[in-house]
C-alpha atoms as a PDB file:
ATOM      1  CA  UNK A   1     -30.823  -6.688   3.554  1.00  0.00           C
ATOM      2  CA  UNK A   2     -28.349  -5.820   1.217  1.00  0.00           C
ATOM      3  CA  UNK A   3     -27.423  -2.902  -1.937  1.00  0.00           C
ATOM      4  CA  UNK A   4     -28.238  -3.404  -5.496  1.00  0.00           C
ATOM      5  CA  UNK A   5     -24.730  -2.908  -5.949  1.00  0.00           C
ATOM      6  CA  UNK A   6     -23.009  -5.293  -4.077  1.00  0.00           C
ATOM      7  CA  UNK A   7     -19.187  -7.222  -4.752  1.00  0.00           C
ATOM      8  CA  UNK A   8     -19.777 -10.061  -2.011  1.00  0.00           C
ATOM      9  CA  UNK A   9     -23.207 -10.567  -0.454  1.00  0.00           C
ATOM     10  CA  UNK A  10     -25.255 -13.123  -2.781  1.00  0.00           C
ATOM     11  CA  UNK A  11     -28.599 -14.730  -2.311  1.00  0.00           C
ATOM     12  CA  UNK A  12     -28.907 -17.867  -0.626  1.00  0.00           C
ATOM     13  CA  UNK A  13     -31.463 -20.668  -0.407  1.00  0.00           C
ATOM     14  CA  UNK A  14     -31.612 -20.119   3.360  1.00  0.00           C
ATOM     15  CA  UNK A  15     -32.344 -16.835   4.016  1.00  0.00           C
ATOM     16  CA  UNK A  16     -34.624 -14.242   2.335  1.00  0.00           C
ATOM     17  CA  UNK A  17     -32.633 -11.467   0.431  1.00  0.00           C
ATOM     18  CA  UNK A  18     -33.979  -7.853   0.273  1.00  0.00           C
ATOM     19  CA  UNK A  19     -32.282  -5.548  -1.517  1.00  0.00           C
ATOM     20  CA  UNK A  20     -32.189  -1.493  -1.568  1.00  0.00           C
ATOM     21  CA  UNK A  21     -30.894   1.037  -3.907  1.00  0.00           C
ATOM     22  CA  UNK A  22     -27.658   2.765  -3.648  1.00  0.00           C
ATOM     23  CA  UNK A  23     -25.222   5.490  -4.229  1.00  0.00           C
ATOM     24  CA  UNK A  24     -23.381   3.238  -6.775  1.00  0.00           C
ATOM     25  CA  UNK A  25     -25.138   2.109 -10.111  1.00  0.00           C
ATOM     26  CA  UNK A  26     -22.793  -0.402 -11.409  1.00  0.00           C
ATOM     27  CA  UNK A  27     -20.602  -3.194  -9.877  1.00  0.00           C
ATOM     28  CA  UNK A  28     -17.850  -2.022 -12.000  1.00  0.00           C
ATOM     29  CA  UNK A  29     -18.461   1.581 -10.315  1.00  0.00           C
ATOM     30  CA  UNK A  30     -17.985  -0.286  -6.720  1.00  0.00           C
ATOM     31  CA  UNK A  31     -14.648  -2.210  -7.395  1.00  0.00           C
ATOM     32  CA  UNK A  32     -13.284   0.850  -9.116  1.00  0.00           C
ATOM     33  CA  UNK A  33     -13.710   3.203  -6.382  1.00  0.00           C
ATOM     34  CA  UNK A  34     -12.391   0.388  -3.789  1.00  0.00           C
ATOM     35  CA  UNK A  35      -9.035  -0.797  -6.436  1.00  0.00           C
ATOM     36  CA  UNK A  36      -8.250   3.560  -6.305  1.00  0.00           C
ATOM     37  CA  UNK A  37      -8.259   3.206  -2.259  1.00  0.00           C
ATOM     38  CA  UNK A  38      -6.536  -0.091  -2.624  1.00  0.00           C
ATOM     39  CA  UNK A  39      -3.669   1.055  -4.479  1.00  0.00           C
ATOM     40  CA  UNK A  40      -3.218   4.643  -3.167  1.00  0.00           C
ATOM     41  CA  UNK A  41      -2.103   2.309  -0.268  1.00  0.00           C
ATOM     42  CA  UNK A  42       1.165   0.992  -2.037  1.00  0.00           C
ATOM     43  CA  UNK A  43       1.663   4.408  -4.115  1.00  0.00           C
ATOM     44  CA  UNK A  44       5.255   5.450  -4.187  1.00  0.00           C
ATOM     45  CA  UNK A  45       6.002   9.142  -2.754  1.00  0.00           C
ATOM     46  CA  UNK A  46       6.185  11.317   0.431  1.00  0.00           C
ATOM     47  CA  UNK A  47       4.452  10.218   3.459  1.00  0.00           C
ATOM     48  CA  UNK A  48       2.434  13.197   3.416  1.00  0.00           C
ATOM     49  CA  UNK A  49       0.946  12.860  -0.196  1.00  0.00           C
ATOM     50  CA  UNK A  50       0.203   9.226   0.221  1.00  0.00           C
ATOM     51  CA  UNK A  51      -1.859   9.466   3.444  1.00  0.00           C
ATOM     52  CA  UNK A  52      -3.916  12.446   2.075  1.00  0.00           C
ATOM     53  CA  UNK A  53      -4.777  10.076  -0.868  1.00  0.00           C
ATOM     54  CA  UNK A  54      -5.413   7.216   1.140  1.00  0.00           C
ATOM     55  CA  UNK A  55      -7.634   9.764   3.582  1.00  0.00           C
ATOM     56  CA  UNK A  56      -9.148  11.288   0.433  1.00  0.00           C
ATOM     57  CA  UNK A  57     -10.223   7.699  -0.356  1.00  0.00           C
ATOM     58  CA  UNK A  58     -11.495   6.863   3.269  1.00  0.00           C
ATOM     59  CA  UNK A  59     -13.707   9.703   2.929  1.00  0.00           C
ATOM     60  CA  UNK A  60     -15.345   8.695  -0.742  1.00  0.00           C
ATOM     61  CA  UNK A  61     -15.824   5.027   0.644  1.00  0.00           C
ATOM     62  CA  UNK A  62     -17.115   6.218   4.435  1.00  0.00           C
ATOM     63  CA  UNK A  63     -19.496   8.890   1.791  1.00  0.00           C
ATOM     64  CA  UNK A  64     -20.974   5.824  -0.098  1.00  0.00           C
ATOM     65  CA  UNK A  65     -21.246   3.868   3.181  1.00  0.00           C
ATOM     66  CA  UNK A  66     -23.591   6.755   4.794  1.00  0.00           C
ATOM     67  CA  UNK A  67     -25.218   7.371   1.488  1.00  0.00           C
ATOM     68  CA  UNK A  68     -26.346   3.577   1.575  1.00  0.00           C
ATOM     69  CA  UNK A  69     -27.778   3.722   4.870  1.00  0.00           C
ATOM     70  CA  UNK A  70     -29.361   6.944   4.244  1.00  0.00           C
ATOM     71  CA  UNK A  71     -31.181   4.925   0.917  1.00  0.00           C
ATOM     72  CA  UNK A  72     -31.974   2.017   2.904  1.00  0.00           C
ATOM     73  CA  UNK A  73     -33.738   4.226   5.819  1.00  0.00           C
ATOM     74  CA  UNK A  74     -36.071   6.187   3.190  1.00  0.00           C
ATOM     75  CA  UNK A  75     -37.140   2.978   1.686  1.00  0.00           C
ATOM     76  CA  UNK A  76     -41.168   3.093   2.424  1.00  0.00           C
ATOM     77  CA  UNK A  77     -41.481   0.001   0.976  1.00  0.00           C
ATOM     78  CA  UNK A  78     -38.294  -1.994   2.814  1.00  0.00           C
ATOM     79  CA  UNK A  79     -38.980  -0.376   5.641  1.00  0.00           C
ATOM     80  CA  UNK A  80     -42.196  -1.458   6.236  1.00  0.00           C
ATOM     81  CA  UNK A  81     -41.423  -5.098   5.152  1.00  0.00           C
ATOM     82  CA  UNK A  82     -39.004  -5.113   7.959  1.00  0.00           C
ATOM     83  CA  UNK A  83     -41.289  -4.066  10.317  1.00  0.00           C
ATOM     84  CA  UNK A  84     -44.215  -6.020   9.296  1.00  0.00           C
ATOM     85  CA  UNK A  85     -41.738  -9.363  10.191  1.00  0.00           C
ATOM     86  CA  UNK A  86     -40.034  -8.386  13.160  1.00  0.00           C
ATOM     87  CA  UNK A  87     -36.445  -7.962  11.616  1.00  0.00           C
END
């Protein structure tokens, strides 16, 4: 089980792939959300600034995470394609 929108999970000739909607639209959207957290890590400036920014980042990302889950979960469909084989 995996998003729509995803930057490392691919299909594979041994396993069956289902994927769910998202938060996220666009793989472009993805890796620029996750380059802004990336590089508010090596930002130049007070301690204090920098790990708001980094925390304001954490949040988005931790957001999108429970926002995935939460799409995943009110999948009818999905869910009941789980269930039906024992995942």
């Amino acid at each position: 089980v995996a998003p729509e929108v995803t930057m490392y999970i691919q299909p594979s000739k041994n396993f069956v792939m289902k994927k769910h909607s998202g938060p996220l639209t666009t793989k472009e959207e993805m890796e620029r959300d996750f380059k802004a957290f990336l590089y508010s890590l090596f930002e130049e400036g007070s301690f204090l600034k920098r790990f708001l920014k980094v925390y304001k980042h954490m949040k988005r990302l931790g957001n999108l995470a429970v926002s995935s889950c939460e799409h995943l979960l009110q999948n009818k469909e999905l869910m009941s394609y789980l269930e039906e084989s024992k995942f």
